[in-house]
N, C-alpha and C. Protein backbone atom coordinates (compact mmCIF):
# COMPACT_ATOMS: atom_id res chain seq x y z
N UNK A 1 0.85 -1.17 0.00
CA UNK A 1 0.00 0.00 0.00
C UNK A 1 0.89 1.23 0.00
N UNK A 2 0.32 2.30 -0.72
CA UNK A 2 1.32 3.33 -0.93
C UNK A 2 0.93 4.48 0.56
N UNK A 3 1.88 5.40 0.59
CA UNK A 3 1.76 6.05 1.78
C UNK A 3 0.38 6.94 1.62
N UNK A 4 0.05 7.81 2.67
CA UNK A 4 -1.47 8.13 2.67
C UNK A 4 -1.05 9.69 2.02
N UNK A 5 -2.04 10.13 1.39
CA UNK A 5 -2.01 11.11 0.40
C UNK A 5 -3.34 11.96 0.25
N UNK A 6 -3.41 13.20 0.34
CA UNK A 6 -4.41 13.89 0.48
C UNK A 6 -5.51 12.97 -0.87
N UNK A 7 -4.71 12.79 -1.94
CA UNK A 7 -5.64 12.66 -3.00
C UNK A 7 -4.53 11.48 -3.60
N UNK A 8 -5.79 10.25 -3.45
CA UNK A 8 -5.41 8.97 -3.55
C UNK A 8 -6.04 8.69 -4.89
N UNK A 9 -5.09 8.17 -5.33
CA UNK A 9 -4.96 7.03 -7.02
C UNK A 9 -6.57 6.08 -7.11
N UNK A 10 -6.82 6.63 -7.94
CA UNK A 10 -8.00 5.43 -8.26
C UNK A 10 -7.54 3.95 -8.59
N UNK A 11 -5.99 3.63 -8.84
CA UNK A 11 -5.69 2.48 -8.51
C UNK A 11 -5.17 1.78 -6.89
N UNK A 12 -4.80 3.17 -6.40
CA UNK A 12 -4.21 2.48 -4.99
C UNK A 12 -5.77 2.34 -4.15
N UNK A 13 -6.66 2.83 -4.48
CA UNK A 13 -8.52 2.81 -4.03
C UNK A 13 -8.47 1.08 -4.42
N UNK A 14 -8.21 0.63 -5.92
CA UNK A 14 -8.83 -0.39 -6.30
C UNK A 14 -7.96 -1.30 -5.69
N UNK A 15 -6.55 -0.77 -5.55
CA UNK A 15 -6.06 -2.19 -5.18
C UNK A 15 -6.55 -2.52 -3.57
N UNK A 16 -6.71 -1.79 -2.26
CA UNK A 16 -7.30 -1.79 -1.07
C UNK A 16 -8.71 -2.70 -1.14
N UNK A 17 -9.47 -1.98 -2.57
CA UNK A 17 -10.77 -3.15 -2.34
C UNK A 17 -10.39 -4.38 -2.71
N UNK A 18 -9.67 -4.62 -3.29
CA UNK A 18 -9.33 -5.90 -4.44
C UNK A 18 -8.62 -6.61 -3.08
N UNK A 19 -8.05 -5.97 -1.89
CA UNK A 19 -7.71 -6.72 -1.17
C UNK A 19 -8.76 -7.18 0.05
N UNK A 20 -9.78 -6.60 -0.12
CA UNK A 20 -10.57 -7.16 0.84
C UNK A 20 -10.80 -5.95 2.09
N UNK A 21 -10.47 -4.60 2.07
CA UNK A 21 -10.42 -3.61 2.94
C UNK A 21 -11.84 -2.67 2.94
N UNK A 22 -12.27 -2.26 4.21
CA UNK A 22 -14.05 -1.62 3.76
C UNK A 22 -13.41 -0.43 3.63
N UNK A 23 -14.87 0.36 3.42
CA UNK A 23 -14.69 1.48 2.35
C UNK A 23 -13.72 2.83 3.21
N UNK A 24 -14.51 2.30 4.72
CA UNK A 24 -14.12 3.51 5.88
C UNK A 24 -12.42 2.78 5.88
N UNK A 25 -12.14 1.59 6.15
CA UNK A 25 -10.68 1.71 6.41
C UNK A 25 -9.91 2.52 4.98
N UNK A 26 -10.88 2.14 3.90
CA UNK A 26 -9.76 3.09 2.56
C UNK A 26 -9.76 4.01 3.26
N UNK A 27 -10.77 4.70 2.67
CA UNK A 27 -10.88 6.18 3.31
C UNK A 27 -10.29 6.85 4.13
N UNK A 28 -10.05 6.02 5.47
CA UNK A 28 -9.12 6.48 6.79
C UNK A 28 -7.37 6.09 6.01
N UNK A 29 -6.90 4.99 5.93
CA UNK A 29 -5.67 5.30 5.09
C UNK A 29 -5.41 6.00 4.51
N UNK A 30 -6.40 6.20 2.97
CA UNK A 30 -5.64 6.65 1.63
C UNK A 30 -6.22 8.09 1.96
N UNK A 31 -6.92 8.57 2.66
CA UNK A 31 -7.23 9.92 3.11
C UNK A 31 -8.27 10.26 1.90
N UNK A 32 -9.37 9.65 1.87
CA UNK A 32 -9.80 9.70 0.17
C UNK A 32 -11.46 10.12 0.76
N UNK A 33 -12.41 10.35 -0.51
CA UNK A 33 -13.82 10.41 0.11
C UNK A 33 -14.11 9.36 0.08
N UNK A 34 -15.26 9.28 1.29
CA UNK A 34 -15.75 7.67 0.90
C UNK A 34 -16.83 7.47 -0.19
N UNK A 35 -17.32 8.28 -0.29
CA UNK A 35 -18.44 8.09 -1.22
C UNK A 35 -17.86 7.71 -2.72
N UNK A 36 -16.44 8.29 -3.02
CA UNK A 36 -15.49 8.11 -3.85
C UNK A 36 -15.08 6.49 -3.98
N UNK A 37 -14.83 6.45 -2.94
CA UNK A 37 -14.72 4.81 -2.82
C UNK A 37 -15.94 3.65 -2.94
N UNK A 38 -16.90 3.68 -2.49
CA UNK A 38 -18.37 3.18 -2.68
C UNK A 38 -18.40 3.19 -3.85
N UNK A 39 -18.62 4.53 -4.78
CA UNK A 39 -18.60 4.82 -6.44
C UNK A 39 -17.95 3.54 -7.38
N UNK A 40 -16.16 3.65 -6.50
CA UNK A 40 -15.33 2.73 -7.31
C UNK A 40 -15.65 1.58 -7.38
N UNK A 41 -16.04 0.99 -6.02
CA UNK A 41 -16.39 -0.68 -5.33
C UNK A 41 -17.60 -1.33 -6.38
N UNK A 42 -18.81 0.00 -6.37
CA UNK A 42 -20.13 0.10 -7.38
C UNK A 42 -19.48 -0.49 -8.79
N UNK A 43 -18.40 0.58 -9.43
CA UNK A 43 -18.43 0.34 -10.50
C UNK A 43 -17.45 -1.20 -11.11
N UNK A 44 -16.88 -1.47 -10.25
CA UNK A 44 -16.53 -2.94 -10.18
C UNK A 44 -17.04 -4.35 -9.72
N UNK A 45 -18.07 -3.68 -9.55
CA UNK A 45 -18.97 -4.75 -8.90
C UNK A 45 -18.46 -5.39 -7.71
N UNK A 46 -18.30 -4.87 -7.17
CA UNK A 46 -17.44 -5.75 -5.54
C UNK A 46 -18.53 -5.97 -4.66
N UNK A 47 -18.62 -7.10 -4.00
CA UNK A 47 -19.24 -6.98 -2.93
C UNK A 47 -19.35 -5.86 -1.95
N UNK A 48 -20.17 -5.67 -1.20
CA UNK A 48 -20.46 -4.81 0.46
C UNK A 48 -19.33 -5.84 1.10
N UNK A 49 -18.41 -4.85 1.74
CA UNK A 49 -17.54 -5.68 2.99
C UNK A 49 -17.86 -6.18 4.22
N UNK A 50 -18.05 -7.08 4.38
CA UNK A 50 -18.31 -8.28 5.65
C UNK A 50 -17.00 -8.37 6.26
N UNK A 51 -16.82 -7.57 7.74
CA UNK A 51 -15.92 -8.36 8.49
C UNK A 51 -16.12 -10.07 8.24
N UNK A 52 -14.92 -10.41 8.59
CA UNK A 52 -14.49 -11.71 8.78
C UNK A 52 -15.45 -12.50 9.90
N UNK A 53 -15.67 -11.82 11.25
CA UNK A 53 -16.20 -12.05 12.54
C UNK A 53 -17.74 -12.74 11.98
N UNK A 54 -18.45 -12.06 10.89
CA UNK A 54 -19.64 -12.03 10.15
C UNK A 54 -20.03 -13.13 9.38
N UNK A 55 -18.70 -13.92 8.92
CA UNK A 55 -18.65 -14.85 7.61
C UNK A 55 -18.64 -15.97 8.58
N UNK A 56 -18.13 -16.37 9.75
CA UNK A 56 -17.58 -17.39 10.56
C UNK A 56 -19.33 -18.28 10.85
N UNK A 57 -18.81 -19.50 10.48
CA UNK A 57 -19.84 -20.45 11.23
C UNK A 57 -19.83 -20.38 12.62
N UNK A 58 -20.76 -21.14 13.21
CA UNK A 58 -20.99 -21.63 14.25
C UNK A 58 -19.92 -22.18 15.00
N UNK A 59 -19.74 -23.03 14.35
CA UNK A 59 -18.65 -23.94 14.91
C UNK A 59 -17.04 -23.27 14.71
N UNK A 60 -16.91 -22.61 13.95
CA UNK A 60 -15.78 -21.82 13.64
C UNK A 60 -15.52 -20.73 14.42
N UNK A 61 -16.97 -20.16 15.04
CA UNK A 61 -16.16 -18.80 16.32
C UNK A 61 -16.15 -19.64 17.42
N UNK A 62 -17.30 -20.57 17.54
CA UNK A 62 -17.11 -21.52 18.99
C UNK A 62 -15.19 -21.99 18.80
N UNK A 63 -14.52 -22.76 18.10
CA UNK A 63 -13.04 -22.77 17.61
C UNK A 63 -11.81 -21.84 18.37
N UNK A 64 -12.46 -20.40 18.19
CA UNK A 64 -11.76 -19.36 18.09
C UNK A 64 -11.59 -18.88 19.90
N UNK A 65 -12.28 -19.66 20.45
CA UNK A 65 -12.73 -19.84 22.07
C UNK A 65 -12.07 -20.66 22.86
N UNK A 66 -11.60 -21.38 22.14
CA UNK A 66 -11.36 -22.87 23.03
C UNK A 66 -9.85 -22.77 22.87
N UNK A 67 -9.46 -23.43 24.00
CA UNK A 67 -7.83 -23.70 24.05
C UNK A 67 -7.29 -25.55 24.90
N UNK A 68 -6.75 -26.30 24.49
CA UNK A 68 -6.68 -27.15 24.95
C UNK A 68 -5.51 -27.12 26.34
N UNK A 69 -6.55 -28.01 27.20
CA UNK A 69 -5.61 -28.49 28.30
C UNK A 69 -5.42 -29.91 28.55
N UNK A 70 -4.36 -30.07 29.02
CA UNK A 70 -3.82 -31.74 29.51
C UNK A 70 -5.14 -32.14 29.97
N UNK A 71 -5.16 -33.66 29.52
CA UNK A 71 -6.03 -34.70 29.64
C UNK A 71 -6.82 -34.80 28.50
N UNK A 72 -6.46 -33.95 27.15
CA UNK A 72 -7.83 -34.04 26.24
C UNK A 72 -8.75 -33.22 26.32
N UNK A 73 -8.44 -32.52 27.74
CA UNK A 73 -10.01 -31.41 27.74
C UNK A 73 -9.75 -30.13 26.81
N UNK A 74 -10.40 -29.86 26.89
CA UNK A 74 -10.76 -27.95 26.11
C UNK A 74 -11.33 -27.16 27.02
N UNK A 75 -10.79 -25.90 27.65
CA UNK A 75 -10.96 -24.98 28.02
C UNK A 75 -11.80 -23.87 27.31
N UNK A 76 -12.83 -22.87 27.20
CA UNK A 76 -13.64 -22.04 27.24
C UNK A 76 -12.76 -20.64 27.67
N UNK A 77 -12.21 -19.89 26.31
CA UNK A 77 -11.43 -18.71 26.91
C UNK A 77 -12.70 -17.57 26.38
N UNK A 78 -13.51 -17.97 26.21
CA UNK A 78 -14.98 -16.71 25.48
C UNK A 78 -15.44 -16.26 27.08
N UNK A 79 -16.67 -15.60 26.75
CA UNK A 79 -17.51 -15.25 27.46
C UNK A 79 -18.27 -16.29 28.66
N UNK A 80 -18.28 -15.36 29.85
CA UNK A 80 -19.06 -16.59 30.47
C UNK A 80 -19.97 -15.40 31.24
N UNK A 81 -21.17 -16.84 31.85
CA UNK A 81 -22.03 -15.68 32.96
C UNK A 81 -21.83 -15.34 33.78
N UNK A 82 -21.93 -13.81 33.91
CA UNK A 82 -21.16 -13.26 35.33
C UNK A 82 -21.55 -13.79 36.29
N UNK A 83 -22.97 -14.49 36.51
CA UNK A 83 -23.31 -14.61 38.04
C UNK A 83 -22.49 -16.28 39.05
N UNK A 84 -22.46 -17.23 37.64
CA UNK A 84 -21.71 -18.71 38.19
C UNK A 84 -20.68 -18.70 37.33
N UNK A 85 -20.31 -18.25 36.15
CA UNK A 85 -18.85 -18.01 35.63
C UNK A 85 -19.55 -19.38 34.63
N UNK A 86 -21.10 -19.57 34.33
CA UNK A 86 -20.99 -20.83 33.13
C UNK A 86 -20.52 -19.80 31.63
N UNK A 87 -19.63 -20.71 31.27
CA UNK A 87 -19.61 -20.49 29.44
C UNK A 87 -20.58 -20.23 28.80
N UNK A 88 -20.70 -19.00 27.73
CA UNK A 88 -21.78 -18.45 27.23
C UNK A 88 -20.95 -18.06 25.80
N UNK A 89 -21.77 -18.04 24.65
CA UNK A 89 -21.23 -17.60 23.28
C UNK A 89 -22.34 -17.32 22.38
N UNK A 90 -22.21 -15.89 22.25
CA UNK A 90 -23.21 -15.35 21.27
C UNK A 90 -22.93 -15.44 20.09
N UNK A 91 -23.74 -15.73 18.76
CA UNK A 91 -23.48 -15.94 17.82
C UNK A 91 -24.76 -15.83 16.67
N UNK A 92 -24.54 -14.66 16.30
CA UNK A 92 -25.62 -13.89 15.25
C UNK A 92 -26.92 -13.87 15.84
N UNK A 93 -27.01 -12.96 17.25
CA UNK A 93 -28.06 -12.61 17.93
C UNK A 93 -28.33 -13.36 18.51
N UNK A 94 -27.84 -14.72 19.07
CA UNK A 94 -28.43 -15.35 19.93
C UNK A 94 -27.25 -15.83 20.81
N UNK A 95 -27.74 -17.32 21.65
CA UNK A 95 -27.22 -17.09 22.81
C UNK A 95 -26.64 -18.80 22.67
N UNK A 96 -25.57 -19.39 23.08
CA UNK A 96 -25.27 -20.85 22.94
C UNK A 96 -24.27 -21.20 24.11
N UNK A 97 -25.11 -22.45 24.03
CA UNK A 97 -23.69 -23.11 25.39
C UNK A 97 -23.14 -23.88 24.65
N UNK A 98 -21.33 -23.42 24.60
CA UNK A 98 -20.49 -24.03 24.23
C UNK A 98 -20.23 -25.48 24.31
N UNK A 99 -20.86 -25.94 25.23
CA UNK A 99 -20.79 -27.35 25.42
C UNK A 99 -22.08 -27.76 24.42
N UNK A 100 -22.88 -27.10 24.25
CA UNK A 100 -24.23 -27.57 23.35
C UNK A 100 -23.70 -27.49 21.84
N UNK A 101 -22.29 -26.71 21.51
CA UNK A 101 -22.12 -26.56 20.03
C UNK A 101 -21.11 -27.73 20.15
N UNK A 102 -20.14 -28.32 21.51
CA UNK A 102 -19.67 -28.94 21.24
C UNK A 102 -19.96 -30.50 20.81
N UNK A 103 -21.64 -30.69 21.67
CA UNK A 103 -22.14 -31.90 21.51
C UNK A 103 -22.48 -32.30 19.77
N UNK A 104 -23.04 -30.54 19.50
CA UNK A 104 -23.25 -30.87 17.99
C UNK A 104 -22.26 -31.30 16.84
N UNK A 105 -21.02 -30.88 17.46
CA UNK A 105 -19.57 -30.40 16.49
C UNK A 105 -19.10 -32.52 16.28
N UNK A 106 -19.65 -33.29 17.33
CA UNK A 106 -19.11 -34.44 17.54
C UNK A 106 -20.30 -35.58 17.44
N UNK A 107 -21.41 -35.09 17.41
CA UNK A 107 -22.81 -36.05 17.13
C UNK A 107 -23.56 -35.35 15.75
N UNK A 108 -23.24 -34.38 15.58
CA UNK A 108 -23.88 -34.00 13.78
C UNK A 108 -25.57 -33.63 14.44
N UNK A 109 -26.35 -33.56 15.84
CA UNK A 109 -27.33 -33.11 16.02
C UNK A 109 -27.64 -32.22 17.23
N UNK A 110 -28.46 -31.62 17.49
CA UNK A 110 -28.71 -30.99 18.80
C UNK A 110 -28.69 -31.53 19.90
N UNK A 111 -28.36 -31.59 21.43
CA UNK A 111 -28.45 -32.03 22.47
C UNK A 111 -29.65 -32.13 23.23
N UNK A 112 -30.59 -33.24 23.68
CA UNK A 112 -31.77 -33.68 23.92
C UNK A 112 -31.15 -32.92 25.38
N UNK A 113 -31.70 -31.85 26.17
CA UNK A 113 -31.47 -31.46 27.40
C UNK A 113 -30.35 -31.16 27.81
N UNK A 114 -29.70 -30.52 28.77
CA UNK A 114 -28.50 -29.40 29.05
C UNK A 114 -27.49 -31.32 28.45
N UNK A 115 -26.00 -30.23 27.56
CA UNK A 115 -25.22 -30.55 27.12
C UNK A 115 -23.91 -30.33 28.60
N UNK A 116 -23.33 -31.08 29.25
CA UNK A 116 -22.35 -30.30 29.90
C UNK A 116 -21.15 -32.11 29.55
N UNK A 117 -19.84 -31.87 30.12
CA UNK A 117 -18.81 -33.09 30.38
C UNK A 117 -18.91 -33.52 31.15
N UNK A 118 -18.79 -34.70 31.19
CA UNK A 118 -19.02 -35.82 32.11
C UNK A 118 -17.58 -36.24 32.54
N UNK A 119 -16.72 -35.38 32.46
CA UNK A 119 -14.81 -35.99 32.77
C UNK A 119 -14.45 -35.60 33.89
N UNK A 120 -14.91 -34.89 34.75
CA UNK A 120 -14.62 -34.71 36.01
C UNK A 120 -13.83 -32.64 35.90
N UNK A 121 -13.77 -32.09 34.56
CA UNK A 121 -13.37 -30.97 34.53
C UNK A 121 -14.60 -30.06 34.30
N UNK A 122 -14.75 -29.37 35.24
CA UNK A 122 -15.75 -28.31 35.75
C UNK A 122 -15.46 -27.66 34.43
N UNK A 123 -16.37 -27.33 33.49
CA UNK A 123 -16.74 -26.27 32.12
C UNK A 123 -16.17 -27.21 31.26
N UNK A 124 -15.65 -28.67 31.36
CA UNK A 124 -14.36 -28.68 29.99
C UNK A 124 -15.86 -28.93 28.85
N UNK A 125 -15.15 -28.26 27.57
CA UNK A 125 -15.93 -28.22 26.32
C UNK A 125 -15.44 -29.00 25.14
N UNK A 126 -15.01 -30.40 25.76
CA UNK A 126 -14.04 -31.14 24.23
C UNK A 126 -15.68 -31.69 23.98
N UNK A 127 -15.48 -31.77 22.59
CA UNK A 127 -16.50 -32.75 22.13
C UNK A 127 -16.29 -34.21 22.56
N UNK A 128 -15.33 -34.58 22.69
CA UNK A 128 -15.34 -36.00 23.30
C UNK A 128 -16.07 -35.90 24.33
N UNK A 129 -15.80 -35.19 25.21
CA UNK A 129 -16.40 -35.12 26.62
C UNK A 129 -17.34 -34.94 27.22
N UNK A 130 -18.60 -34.42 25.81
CA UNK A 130 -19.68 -33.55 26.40
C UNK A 130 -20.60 -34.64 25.93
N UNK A 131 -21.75 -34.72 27.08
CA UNK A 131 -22.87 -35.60 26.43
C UNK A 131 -24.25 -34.80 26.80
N UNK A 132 -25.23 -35.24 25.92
CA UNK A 132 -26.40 -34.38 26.19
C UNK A 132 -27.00 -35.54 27.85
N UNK A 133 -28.15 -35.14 27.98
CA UNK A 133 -28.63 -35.94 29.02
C UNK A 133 -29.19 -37.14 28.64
N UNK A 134 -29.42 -37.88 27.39
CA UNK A 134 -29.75 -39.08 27.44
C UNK A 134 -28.49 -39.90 27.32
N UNK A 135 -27.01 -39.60 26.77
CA UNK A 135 -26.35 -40.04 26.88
C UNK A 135 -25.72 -40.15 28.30
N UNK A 136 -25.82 -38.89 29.00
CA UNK A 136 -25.03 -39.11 30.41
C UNK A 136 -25.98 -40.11 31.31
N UNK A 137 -27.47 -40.54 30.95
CA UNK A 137 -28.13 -41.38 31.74
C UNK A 137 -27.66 -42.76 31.02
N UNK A 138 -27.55 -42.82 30.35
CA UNK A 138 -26.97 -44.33 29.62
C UNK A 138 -25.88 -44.42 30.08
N UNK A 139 -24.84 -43.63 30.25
CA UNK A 139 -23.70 -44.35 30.40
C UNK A 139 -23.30 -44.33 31.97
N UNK A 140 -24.06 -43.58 32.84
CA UNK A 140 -24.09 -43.45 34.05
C UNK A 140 -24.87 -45.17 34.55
N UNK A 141 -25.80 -45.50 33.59
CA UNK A 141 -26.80 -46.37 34.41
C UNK A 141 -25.58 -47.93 33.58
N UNK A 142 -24.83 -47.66 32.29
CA UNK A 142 -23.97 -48.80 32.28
C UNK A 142 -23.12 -49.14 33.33
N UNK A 143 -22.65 -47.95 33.68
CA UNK A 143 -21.41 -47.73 35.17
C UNK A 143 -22.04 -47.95 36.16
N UNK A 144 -23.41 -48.33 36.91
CA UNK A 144 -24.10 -48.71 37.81
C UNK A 144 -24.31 -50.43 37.59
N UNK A 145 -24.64 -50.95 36.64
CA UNK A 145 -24.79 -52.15 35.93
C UNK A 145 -23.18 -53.30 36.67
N UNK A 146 -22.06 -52.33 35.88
CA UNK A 146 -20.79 -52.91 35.68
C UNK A 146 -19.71 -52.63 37.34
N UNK A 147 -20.61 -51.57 37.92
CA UNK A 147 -20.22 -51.45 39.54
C UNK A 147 -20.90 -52.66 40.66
N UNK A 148 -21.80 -53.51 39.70
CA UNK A 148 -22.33 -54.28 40.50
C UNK A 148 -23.74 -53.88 41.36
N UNK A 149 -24.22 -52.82 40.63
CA UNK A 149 -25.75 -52.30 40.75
C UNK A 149 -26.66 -53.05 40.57
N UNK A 150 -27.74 -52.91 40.82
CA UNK A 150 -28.76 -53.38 40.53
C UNK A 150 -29.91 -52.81 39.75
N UNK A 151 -30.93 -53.20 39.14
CA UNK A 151 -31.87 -52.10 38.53
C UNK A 151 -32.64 -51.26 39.75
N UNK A 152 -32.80 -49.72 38.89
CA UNK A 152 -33.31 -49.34 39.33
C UNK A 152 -35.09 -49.14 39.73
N UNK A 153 -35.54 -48.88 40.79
CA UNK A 153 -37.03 -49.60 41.07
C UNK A 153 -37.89 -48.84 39.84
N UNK A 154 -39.27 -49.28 39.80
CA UNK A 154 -39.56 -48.46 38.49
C UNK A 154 -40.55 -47.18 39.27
N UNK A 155 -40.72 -47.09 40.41
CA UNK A 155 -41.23 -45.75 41.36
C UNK A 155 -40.21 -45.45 42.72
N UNK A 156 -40.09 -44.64 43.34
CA UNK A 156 -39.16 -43.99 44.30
C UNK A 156 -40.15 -44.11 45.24
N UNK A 157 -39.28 -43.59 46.20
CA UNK A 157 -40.33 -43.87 47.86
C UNK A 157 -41.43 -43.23 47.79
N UNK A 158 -41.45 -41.81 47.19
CA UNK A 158 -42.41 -41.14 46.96
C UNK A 158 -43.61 -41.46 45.68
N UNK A 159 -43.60 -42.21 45.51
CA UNK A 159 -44.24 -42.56 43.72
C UNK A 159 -44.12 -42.10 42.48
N UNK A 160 -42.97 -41.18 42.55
CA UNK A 160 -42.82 -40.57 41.46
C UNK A 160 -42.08 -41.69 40.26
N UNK A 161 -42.22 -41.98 39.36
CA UNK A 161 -42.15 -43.00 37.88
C UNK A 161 -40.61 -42.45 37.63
N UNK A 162 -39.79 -43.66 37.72
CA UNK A 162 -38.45 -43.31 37.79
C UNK A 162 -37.85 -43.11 36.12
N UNK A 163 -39.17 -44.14 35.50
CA UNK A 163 -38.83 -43.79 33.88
C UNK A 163 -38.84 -42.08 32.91
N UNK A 164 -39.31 -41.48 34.24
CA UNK A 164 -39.47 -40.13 33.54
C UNK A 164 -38.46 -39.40 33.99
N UNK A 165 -38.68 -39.52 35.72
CA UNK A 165 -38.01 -38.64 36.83
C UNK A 165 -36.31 -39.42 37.37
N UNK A 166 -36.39 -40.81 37.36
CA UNK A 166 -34.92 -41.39 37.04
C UNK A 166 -33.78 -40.92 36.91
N UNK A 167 -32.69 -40.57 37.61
CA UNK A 167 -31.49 -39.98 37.40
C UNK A 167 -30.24 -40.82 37.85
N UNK A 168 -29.35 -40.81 36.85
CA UNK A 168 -27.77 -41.44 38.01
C UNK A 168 -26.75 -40.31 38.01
N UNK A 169 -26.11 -40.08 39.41
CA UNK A 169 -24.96 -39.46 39.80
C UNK A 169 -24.05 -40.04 38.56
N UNK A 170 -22.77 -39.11 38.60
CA UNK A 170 -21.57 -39.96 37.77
C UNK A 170 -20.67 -41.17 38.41
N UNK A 171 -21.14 -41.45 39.72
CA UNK A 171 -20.78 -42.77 40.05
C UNK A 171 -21.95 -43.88 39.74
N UNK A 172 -22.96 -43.34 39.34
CA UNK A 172 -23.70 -44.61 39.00
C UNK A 172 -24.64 -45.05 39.94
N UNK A 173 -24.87 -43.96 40.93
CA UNK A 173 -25.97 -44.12 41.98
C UNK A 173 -27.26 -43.33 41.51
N UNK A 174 -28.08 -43.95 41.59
CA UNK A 174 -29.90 -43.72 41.41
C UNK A 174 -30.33 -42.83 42.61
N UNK A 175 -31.18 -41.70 41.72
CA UNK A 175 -31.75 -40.63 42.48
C UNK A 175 -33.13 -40.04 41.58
N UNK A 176 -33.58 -39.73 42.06
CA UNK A 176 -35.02 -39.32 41.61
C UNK A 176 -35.06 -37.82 41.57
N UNK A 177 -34.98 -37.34 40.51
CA UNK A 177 -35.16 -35.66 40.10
C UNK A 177 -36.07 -34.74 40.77
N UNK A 178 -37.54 -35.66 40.40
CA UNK A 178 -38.58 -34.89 41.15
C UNK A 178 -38.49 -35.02 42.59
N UNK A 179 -38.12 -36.04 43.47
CA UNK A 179 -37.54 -35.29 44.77
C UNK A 179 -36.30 -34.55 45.08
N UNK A 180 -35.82 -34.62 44.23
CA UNK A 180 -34.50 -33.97 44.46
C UNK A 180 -35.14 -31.86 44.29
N UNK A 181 -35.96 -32.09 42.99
CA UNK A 181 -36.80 -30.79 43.33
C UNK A 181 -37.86 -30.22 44.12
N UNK A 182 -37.84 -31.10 45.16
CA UNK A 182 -38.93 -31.13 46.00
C UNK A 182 -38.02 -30.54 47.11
N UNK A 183 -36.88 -31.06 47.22
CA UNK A 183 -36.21 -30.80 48.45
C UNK A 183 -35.61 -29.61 48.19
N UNK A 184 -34.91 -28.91 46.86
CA UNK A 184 -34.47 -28.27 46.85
C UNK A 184 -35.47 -26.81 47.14
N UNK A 185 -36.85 -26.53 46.78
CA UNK A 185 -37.79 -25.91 46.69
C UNK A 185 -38.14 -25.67 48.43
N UNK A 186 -38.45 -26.98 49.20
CA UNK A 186 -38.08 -26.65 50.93
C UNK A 186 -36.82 -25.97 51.62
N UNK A 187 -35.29 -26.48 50.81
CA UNK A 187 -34.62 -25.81 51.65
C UNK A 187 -34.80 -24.65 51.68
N UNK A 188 -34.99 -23.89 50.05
CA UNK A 188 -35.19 -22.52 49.71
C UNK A 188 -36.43 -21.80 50.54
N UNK A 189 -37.65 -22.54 50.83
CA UNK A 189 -38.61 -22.16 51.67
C UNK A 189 -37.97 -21.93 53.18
N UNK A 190 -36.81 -22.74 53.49
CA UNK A 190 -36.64 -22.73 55.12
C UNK A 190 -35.74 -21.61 55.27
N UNK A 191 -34.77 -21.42 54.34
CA UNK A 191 -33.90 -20.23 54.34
C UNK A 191 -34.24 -18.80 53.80
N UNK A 192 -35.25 -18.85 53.47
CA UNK A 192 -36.35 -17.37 53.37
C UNK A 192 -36.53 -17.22 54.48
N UNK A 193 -37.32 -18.61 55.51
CA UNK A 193 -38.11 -18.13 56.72
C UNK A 193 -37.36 -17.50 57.56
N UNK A 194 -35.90 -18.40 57.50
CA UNK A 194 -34.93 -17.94 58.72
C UNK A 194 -34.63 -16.33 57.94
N UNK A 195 -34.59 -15.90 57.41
CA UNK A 195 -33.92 -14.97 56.98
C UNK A 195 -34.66 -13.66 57.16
């Protein structure tokens, strides 16, 4: 690029678009009008300039986030929520959990219920690692099976239908969701009262 010049070359204009530069960065370099430049871009038929940030898939800014750490995992260097520090990544107006693009990036479909890793690393986002929730109940209830478990009953103490409400820890122990939200909903009632 040639140095900046009150009154810039209609070739050093063309060569800036021809390289892929918007109209305001000519303009701010070659010290030129912009409307001058628009004119030129017009009469060559060039595309409107799209940052790069704009063109990127899904899976390609989720990419641009991640950094690997020992063991295989992937770290989350993007955005997270201020209030628990979970991983968060916006991407053309909306809102994605990195672990939900990672489930997709490694199964080719969406995640049937929260996507998180099952490896023992708090946020890790490898696609190996991440399973949606019907996979983490399958392979939780194989690891209960192969620990020398037993099946689980098909109602809980309370009657709630374990085929719906059914859950295993990552060691492979059986727990029931809907009491588990039952209890959590009392403690929250008891620590209002005290409060």
């Amino acid at each position: 690029m040639s140095p900046a010049r009150p009154n810039a070359t209609r070739a050093d204009i063309i060569a800036m678009l021809r390289d892929g530069h918007s109209n305001s960065r000519i303009m701010r370099d070659l010290r030129c009008d912009k409307q001058r430049v628009r004119r030129i871009r017009a009469e060559l038929n060039l595309p409107a300039y799209v940052p790069a940030e704009q063109t990127r898939t899904l899976e390609e800014k989720w990419a641009t986030h991640t950094r690997p750490v020992d063991g295989g995992h992937l770290e989350w260097r993007g955005e997270r929520n201020s209030t628990v520090g979970t991983p968060v990544m916006r991407y053309k107006e909306e809102s994605y959990s990195p672990a939900a693009v990672a489930f997709l990036i490694k199964h080719g479909r969406e995640a049937e219920g929260y996507a998180i890793a099952d490896c023992g690393l708090k946020h890790c986002i490898a696609p190996d690692h991440v399973e949606d929730e019907a996979g983490r109940r399958r392979n939780r209830e194989q690891l209960r099976y192969l620990m020398g478990g037993r099946e689980r009953k098909p109602y809980c103490n309370h009657g709630h239908d374990q085929a719906e409400h059914g859950r295993y820890e990552s060691d492979g122990t059986a727990y029931c969701e809907a009491c588990k939200v039952v209890r959590k909903q009392a403690d929250r009632a008891t620590a209002k009262a005290c409060a």
